[in-house]
C-alpha atoms as a PDB file:
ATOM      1  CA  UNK A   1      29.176-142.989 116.012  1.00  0.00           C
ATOM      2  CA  UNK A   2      25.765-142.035 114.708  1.00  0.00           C
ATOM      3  CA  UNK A   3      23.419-144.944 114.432  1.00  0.00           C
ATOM      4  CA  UNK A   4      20.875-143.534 112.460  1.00  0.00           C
ATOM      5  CA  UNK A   5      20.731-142.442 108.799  1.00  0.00           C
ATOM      6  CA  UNK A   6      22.662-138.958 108.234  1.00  0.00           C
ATOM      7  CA  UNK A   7      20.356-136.081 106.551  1.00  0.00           C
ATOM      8  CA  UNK A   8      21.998-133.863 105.483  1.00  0.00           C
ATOM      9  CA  UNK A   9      22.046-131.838 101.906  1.00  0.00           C
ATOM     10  CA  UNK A  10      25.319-133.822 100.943  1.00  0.00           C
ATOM     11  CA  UNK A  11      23.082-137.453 100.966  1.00  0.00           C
ATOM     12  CA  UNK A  12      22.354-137.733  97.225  1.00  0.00           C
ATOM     13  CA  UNK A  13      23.123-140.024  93.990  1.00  0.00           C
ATOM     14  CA  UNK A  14      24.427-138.836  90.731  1.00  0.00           C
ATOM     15  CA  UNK A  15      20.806-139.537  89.557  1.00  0.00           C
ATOM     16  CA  UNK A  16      19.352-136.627  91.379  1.00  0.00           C
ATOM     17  CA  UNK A  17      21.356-134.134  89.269  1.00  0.00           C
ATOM     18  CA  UNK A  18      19.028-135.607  86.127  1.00  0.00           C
ATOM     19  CA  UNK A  19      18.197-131.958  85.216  1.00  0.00           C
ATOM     20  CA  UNK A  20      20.375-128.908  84.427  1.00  0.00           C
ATOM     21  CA  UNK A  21      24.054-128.483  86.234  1.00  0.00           C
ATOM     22  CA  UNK A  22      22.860-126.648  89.181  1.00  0.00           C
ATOM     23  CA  UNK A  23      26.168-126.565  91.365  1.00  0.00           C
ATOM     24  CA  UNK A  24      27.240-124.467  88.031  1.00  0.00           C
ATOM     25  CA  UNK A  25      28.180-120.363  89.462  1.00  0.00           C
ATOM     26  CA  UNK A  26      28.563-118.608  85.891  1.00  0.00           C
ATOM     27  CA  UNK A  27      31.129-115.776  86.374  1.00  0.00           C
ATOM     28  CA  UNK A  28      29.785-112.092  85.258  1.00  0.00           C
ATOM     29  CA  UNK A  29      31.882-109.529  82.846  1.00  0.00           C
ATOM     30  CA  UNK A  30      32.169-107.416  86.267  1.00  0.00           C
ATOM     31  CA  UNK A  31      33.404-110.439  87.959  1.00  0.00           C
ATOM     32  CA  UNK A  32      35.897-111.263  85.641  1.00  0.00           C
ATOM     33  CA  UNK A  33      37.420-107.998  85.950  1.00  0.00           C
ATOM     34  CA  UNK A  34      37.150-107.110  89.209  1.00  0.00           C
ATOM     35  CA  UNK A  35      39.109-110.629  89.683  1.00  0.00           C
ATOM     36  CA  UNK A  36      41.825-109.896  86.800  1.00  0.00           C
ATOM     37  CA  UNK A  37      42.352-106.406  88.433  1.00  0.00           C
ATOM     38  CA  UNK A  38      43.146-107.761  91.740  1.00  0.00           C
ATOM     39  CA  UNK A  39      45.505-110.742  89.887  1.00  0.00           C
ATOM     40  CA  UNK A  40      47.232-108.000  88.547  1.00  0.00           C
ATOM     41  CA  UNK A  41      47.836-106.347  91.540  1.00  0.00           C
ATOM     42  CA  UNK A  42      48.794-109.492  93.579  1.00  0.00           C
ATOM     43  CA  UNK A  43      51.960-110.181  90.667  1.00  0.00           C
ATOM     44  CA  UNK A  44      52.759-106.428  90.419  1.00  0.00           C
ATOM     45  CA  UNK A  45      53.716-106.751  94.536  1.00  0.00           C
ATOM     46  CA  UNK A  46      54.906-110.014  93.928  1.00  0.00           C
ATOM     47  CA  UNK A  47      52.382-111.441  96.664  1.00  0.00           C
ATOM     48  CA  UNK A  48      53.749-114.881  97.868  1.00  0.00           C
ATOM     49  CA  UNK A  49      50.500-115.531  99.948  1.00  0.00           C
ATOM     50  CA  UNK A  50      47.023-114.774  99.184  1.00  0.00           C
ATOM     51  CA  UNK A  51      43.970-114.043 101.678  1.00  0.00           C
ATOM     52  CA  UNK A  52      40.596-112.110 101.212  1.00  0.00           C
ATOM     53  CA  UNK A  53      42.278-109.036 103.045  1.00  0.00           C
ATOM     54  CA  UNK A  54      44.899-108.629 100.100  1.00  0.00           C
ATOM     55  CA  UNK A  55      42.951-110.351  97.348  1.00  0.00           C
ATOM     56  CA  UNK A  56      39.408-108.074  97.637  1.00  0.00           C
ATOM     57  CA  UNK A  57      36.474-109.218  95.398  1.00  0.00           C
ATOM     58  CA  UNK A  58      33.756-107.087  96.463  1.00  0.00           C
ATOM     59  CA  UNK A  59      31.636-107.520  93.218  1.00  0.00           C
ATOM     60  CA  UNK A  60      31.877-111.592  93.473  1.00  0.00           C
ATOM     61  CA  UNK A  61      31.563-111.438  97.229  1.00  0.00           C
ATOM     62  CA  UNK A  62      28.304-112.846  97.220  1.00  0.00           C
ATOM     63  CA  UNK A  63      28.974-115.519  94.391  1.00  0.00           C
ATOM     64  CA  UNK A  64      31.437-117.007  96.329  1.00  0.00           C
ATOM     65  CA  UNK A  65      29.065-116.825  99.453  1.00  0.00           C
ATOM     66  CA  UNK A  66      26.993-118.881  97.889  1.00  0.00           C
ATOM     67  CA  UNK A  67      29.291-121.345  96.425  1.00  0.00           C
ATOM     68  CA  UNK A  68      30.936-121.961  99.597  1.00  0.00           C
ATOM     69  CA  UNK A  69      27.562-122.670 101.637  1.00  0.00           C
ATOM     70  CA  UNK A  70      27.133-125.303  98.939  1.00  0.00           C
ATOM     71  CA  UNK A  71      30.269-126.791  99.910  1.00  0.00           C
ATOM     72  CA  UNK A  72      29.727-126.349 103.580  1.00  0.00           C
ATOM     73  CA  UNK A  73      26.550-126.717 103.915  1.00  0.00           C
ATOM     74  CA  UNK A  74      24.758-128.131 100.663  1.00  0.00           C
ATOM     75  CA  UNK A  75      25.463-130.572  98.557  1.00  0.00           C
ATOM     76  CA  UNK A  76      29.519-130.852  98.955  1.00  0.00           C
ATOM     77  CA  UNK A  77      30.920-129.246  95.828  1.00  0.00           C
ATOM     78  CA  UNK A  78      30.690-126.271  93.771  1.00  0.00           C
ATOM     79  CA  UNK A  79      32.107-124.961  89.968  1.00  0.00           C
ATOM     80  CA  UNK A  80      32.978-121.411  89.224  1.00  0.00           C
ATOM     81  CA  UNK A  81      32.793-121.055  85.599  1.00  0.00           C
ATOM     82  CA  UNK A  82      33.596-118.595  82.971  1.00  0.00           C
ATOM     83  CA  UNK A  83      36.950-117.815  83.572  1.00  0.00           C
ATOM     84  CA  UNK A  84      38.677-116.627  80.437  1.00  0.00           C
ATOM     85  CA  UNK A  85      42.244-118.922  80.463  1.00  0.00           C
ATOM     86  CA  UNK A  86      43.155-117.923  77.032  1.00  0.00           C
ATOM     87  CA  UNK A  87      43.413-114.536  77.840  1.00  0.00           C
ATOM     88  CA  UNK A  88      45.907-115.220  80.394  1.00  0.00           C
ATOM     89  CA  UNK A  89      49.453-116.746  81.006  1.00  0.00           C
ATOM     90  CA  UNK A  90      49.629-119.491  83.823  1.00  0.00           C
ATOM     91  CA  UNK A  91      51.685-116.949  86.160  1.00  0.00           C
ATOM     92  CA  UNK A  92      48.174-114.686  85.572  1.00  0.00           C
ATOM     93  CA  UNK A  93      45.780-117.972  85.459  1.00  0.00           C
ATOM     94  CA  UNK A  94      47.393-119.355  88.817  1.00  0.00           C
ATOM     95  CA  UNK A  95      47.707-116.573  90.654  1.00  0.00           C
ATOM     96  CA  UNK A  96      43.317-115.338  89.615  1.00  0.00           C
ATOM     97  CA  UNK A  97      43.058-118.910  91.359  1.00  0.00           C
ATOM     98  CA  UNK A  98      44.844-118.642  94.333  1.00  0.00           C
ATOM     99  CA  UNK A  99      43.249-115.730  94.795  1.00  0.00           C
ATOM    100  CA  UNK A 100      39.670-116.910  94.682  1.00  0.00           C
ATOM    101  CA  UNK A 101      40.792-119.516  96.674  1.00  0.00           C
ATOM    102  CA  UNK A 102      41.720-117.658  99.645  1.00  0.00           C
ATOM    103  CA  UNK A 103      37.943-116.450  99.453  1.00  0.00           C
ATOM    104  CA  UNK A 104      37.231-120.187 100.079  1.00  0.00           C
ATOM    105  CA  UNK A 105      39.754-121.739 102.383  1.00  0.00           C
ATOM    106  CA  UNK A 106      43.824-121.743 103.222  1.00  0.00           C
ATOM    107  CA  UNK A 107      45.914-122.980 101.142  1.00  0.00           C
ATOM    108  CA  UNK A 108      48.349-125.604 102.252  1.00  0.00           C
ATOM    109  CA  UNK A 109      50.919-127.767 101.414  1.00  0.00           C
ATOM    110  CA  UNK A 110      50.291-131.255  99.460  1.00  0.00           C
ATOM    111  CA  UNK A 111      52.918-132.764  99.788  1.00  0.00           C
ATOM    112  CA  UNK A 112      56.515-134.201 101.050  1.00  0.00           C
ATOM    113  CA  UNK A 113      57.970-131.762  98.958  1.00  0.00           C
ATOM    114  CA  UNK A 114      56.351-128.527 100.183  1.00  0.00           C
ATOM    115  CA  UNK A 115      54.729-127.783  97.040  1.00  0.00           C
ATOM    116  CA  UNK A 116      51.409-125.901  97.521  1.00  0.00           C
ATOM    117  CA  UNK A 117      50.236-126.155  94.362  1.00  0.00           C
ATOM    118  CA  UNK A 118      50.264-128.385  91.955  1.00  0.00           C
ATOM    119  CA  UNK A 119      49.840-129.557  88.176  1.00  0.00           C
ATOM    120  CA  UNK A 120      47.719-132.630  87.519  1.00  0.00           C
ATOM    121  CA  UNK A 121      49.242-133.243  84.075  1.00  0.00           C
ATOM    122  CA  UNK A 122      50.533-136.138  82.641  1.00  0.00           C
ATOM    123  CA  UNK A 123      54.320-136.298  83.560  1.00  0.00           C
ATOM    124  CA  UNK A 124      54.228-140.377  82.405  1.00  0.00           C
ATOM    125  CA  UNK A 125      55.228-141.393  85.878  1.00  0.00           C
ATOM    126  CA  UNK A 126      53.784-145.096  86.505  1.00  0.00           C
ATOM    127  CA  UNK A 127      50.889-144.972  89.379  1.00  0.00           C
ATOM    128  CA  UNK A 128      52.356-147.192  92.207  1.00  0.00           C
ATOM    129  CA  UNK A 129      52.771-147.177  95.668  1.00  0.00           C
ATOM    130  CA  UNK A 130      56.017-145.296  94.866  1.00  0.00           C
ATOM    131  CA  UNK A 131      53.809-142.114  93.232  1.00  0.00           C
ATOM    132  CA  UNK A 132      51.089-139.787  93.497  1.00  0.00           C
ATOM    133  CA  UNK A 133      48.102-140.386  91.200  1.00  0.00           C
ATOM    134  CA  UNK A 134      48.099-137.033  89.668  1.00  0.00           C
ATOM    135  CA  UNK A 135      51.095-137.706  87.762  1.00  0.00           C
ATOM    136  CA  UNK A 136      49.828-140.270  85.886  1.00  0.00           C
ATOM    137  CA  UNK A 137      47.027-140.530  82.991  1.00  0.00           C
ATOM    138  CA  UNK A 138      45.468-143.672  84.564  1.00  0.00           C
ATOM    139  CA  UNK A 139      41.978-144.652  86.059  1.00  0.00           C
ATOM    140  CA  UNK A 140      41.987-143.117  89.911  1.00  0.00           C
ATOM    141  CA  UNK A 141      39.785-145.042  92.035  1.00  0.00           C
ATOM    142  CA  UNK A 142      37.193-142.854  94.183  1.00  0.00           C
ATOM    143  CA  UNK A 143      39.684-141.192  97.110  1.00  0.00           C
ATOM    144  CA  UNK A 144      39.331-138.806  99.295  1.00  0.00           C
ATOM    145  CA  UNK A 145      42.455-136.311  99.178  1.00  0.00           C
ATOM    146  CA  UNK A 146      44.498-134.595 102.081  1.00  0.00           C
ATOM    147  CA  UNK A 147      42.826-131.110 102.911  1.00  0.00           C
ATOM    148  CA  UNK A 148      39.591-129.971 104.375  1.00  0.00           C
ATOM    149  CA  UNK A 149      39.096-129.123 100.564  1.00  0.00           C
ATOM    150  CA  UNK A 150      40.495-129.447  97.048  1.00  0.00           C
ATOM    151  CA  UNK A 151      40.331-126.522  94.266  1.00  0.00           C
ATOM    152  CA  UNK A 152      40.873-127.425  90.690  1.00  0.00           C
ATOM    153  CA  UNK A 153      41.510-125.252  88.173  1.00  0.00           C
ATOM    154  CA  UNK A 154      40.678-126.624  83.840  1.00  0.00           C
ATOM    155  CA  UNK A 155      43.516-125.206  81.761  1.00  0.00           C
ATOM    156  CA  UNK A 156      43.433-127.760  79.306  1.00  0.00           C
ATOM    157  CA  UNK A 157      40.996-130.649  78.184  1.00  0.00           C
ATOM    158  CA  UNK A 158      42.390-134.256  77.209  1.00  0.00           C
ATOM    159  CA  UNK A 159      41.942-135.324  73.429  1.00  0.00           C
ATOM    160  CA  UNK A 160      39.014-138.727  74.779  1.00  0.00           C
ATOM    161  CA  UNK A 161      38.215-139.499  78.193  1.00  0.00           C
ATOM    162  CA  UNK A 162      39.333-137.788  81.941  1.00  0.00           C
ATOM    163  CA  UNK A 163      35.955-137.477  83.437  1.00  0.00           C
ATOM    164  CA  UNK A 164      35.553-136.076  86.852  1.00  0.00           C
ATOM    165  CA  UNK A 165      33.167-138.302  89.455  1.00  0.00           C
ATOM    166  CA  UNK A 166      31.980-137.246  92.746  1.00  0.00           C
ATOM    167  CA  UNK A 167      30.332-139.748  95.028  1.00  0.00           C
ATOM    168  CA  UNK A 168      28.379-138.623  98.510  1.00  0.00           C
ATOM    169  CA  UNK A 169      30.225-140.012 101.101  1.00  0.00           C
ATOM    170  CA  UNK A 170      27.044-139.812 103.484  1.00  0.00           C
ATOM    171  CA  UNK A 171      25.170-141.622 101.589  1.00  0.00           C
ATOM    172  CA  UNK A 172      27.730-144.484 101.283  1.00  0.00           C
ATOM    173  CA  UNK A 173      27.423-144.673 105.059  1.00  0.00           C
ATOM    174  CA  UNK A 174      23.564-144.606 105.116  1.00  0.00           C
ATOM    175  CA  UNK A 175      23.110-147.690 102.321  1.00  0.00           C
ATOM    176  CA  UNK A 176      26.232-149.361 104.180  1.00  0.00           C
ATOM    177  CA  UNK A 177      24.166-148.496 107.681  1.00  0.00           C
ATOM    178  CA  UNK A 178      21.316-150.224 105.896  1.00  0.00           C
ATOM    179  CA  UNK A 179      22.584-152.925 102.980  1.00  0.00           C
ATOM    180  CA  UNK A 180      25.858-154.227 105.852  1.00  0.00           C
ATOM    181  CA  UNK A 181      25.866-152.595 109.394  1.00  0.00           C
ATOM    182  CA  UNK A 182      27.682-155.453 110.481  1.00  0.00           C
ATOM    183  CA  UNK A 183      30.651-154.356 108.055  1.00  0.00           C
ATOM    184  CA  UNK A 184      30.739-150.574 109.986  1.00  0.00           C
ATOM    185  CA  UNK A 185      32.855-151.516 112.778  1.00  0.00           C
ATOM    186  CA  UNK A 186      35.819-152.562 109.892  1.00  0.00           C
ATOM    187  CA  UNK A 187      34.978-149.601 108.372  1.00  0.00           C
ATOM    188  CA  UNK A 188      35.151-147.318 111.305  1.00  0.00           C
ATOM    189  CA  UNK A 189      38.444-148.632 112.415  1.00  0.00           C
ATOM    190  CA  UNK A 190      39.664-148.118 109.103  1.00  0.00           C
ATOM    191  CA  UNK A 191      43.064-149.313 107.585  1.00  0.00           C
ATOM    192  CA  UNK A 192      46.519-148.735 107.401  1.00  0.00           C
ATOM    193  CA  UNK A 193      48.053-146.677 104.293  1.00  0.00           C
ATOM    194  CA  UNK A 194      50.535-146.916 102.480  1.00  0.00           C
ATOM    195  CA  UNK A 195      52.358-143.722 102.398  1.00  0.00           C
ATOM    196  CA  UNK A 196      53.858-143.845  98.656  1.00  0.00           C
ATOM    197  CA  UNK A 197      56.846-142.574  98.950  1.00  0.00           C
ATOM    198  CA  UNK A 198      56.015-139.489 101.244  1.00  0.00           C
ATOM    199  CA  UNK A 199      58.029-140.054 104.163  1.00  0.00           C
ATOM    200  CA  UNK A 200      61.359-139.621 105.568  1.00  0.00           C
ATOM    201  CA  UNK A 201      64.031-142.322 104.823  1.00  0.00           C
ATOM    202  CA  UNK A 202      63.844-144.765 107.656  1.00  0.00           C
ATOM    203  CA  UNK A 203      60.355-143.632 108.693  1.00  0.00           C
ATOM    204  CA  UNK A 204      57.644-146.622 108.130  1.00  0.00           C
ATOM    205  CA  UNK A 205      56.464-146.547 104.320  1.00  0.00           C
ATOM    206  CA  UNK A 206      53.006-147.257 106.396  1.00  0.00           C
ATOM    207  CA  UNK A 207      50.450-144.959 108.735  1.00  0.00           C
ATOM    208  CA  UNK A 208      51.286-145.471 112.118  1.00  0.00           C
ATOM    209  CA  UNK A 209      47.669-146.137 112.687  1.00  0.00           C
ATOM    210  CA  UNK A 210      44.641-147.041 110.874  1.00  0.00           C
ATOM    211  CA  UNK A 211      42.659-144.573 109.046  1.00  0.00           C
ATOM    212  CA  UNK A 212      38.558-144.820 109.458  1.00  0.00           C
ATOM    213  CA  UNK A 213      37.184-144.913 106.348  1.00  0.00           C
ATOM    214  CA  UNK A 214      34.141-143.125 108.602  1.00  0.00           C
ATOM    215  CA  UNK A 215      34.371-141.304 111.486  1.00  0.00           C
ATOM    216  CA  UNK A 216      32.457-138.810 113.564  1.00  0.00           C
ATOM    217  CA  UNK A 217      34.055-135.623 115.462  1.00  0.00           C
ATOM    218  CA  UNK A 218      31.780-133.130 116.468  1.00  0.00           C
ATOM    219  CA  UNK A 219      28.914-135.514 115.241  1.00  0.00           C
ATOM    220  CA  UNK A 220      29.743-134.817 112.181  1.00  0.00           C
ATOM    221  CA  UNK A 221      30.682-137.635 109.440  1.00  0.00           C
ATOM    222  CA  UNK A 222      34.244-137.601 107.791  1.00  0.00           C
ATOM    223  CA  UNK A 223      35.233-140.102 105.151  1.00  0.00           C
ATOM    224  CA  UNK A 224      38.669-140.830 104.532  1.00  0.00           C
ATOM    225  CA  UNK A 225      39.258-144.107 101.773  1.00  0.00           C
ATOM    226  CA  UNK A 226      41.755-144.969  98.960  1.00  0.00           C
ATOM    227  CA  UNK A 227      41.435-148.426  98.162  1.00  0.00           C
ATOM    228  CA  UNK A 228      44.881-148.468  96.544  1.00  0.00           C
ATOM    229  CA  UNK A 229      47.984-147.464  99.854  1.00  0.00           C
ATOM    230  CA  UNK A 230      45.297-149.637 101.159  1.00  0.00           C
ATOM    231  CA  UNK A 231      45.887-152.234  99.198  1.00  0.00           C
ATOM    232  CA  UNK A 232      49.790-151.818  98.846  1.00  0.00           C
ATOM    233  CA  UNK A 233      50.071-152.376 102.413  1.00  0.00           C
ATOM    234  CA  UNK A 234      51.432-156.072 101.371  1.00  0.00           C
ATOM    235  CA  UNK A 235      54.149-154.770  99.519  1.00  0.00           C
ATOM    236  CA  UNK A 236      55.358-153.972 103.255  1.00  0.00           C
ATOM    237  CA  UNK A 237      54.572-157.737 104.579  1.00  0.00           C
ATOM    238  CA  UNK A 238      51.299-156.660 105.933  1.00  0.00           C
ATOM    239  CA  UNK A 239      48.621-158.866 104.811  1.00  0.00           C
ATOM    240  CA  UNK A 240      44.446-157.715 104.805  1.00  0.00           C
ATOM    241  CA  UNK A 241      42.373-160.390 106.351  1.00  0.00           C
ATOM    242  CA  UNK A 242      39.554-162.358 104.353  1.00  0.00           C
ATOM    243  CA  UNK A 243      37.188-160.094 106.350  1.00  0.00           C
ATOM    244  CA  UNK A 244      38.869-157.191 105.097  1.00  0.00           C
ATOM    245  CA  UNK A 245      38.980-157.757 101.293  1.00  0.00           C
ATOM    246  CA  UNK A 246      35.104-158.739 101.692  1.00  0.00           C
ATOM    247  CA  UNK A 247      34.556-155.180 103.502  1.00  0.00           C
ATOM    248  CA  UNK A 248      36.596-153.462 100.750  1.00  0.00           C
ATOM    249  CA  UNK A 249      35.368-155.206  97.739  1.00  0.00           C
ATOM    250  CA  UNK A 250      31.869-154.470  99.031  1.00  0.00           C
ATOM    251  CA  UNK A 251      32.358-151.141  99.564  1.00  0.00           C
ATOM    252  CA  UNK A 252      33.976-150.860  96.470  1.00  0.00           C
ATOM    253  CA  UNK A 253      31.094-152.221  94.429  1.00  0.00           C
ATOM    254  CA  UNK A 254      28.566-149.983  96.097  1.00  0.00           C
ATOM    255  CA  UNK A 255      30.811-146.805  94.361  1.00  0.00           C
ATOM    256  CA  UNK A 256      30.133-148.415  91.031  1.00  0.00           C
ATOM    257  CA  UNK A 257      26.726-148.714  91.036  1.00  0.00           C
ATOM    258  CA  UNK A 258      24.628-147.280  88.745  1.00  0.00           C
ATOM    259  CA  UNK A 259      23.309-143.953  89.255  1.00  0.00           C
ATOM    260  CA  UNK A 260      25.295-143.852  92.470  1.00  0.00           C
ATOM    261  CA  UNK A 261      27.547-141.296  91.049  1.00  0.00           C
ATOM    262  CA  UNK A 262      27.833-137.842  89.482  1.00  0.00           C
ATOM    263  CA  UNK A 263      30.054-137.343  86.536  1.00  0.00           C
ATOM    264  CA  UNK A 264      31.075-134.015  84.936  1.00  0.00           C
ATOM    265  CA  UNK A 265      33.224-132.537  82.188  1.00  0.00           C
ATOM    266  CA  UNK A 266      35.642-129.824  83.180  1.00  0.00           C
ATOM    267  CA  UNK A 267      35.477-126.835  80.594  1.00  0.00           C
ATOM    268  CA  UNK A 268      38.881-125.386  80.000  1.00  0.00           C
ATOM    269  CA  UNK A 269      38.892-122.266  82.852  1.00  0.00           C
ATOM    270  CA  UNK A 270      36.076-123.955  85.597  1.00  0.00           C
ATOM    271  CA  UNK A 271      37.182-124.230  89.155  1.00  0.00           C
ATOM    272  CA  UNK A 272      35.472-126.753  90.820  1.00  0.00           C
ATOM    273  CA  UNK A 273      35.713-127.440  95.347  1.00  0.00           C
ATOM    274  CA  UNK A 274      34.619-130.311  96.905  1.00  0.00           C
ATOM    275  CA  UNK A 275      34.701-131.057 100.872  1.00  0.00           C
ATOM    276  CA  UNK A 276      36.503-133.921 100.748  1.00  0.00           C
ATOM    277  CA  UNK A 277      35.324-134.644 103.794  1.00  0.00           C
ATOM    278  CA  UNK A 278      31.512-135.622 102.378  1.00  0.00           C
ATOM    279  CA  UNK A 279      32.292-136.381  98.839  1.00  0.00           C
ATOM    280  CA  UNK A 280      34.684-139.027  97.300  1.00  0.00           C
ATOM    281  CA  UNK A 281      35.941-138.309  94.042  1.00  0.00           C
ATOM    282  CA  UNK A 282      37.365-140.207  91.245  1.00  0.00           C
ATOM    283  CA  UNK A 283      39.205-139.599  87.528  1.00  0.00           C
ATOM    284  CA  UNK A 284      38.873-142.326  84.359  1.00  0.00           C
ATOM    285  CA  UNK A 285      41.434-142.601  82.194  1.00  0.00           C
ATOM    286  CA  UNK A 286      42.541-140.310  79.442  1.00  0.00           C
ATOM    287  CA  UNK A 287      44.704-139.639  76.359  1.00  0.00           C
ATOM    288  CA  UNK A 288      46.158-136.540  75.064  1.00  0.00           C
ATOM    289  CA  UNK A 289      47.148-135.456  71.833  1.00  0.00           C
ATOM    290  CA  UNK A 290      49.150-132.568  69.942  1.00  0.00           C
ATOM    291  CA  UNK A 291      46.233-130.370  70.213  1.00  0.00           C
ATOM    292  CA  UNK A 292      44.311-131.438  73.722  1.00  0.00           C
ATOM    293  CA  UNK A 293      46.239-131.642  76.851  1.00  0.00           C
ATOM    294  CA  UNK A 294      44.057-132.179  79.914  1.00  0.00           C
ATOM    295  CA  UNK A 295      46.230-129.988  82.785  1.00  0.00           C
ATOM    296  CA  UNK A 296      44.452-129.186  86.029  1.00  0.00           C
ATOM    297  CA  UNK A 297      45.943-127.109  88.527  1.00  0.00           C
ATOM    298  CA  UNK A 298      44.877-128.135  91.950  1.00  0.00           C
ATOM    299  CA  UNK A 299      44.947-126.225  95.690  1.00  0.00           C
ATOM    300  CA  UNK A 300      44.725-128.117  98.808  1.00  0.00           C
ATOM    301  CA  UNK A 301      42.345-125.735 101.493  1.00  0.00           C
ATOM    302  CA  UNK A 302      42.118-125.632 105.143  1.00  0.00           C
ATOM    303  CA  UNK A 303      39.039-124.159 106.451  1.00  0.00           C
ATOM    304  CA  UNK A 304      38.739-122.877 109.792  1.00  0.00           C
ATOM    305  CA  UNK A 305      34.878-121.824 109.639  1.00  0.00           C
ATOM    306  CA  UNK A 306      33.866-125.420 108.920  1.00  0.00           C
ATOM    307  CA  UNK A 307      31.291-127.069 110.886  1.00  0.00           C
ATOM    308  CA  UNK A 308      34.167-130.233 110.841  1.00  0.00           C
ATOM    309  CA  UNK A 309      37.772-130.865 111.720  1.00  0.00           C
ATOM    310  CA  UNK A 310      38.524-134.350 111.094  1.00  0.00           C
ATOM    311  CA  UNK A 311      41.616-135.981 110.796  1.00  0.00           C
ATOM    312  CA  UNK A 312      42.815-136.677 106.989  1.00  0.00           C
ATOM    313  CA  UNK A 313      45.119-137.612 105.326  1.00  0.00           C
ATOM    314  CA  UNK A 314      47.034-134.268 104.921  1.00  0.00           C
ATOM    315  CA  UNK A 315      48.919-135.671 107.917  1.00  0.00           C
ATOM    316  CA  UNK A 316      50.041-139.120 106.359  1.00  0.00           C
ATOM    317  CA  UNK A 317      51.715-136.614 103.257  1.00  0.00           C
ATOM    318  CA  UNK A 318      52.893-133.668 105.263  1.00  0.00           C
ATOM    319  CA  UNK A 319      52.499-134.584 109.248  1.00  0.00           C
ATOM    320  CA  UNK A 320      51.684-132.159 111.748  1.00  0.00           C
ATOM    321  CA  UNK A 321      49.985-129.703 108.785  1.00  0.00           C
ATOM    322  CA  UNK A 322      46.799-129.872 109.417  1.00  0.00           C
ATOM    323  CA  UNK A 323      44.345-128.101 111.165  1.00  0.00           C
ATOM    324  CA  UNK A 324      43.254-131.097 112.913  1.00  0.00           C
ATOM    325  CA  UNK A 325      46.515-132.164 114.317  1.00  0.00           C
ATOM    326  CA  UNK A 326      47.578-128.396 115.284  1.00  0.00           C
ATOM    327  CA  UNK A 327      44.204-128.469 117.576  1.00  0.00           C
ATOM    328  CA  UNK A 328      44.618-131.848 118.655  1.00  0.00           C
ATOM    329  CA  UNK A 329      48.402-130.696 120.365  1.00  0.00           C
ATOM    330  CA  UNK A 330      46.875-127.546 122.175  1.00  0.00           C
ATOM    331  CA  UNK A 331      44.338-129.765 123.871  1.00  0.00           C
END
């Protein structure tokens, strides 16, 4: 456990993006066709798997260099922006992302049923603890997701609201190291989850174990939280204590404070990462209509070059998949 305030280029509030959209990488002409030549080629040989050997990008090399030491090493997150969607099918659009993708992490599965990618549409499935929140229009709390890193690809806008929020997860800890340190022990031994559906029949619907919300490996922070399987823990017969709530609801306030986060508008062909692992993020509400339909394809990434191998929740969805896990059983 670190007991002094992280600094690092990830500590920062949404009001220290005042000016400009600097984690914006605009894509070049040259880019855009050096990337929808080697699309072409993946589909033409039927590629099932993507990596930088068989997806080369020479000419955005060093565009995705730099967007990917942001992630690592900068603030957290990065947006690639300029690709031309309309010009494209989805089979095209998909694959041009999978393919930059492979420049940035592995791809791996999601979820319980083995799908690697996935459409965050609105398929007006109710957001309980018998779903995942992607396949419903409604507010999503600040969450971490299940990778090392999460791609999302714009393909369509909503007609009013659907917002995209990042928080920085190290500077949660810092104000919580400051504002409540006696509330980081709860947080550091974490919670159990509710696993939503994503689990064998007969398995527990729960973790087996609590989930930080912070830990450390390698001295490095990871934050895993999602107040909700937190929260439906009861509909199990397992009740949070008073102490709990308090810790929750506080920590819950601080994401809503003013300033404390950034907010963004996806543009219909951006790809935006995020280390999940240093940034929280979190969706409002939104409506479509016969003419705007907000549809986000999303990649889950594994990166082996990081600086930090935590344990997610990648496992809690799809155990044994992650990185983490795979190093914990060779030890």
């Amino acid at each position: 456990m670190s007991a002094a305030p992280i600094k690092e280029s990830n500590v920062w509030t949404g009001d220290d993006f005042a000016e400009g959209e600097s984690w914006i990488h605009e894509l070049s002409p040259a880019m855009i066709d050096e990337i929808a030549a080697a699309m072409r080629r993946a589909l033409a040989e039927g590629r099932g798997e993507f990596a930088p050997e068989n997806f080369p990008l020479p000419e955005t090399q060093v565009l995705l260099g730099a967007a990917y030491d942001e992630i690592e090493n900068g603030r957290g997150f990065s947006v690639l922006r300029g690709w031309p969607v309309d010009d494209y099918s989805y089979e095209e659009n998909v694959a041009a992302f999978r393919g930059i993708g492979a420049h940035i992490g592995e791809a791996v599965v999601q979820n319980y049923e083995g799908e690697r990618l996935v459409d965050v549409i609105d398929k007006d499935v109710e957001y309980s603890h018998r779903s995942r929140g992607y396949m419903s229009n409604k507010l999503l709390p600040f969450h971490s997701d299940g990778a090392d890193l999460v791609g999302l690809l714009c393909l369509g806008t909503a007609a009013k609201g659907g917002s995209n929020l990042l928080v920085s997860a190290t500077r949660l800890y810092n104000t919580v190291l400051e504002e409540k340190p006696e509330y980081m022990e709860t947080l550091l031994t974490g919670f159990y989850h509710h696993r939503r559906g994503q689990h064998d029949p007969g398995e527990d619907p729960l973790s087996p174990e609590p989930i930080p919300v912070f830990a450390f490996y390698g001295g490095y922070l990871h934050c895993c939280y999602n107040r909700n399987p937190i929260d439906w823990v009861e509909k199990e017969g397992m009740t949070l204590s008073d102490h709990e709530v308090e810790v929750l609801d506080y920590f819950d306030g601080l994401l809503q404070r003013p300033g404390m986060a950034l907010s963004m508008q996806f543009r219909r062909g951006d790809m935006q990462f995020v280390n999940n692992f240093v940034l929280l993020h979190s969706r409002t509400e939104y409506r479509d209509d016969a003419g705007h339909k907000r549809h986000l394809v999303r990649l889950w990434l594994e990166d082996p070059k990081s600086k930090r191998n935590g344990k997610g929740l990648l496992d809690l969805y799809v155990p044994g998949s992650s990185r983490f896990e795979t190093a914990q059983q060779a030890e």
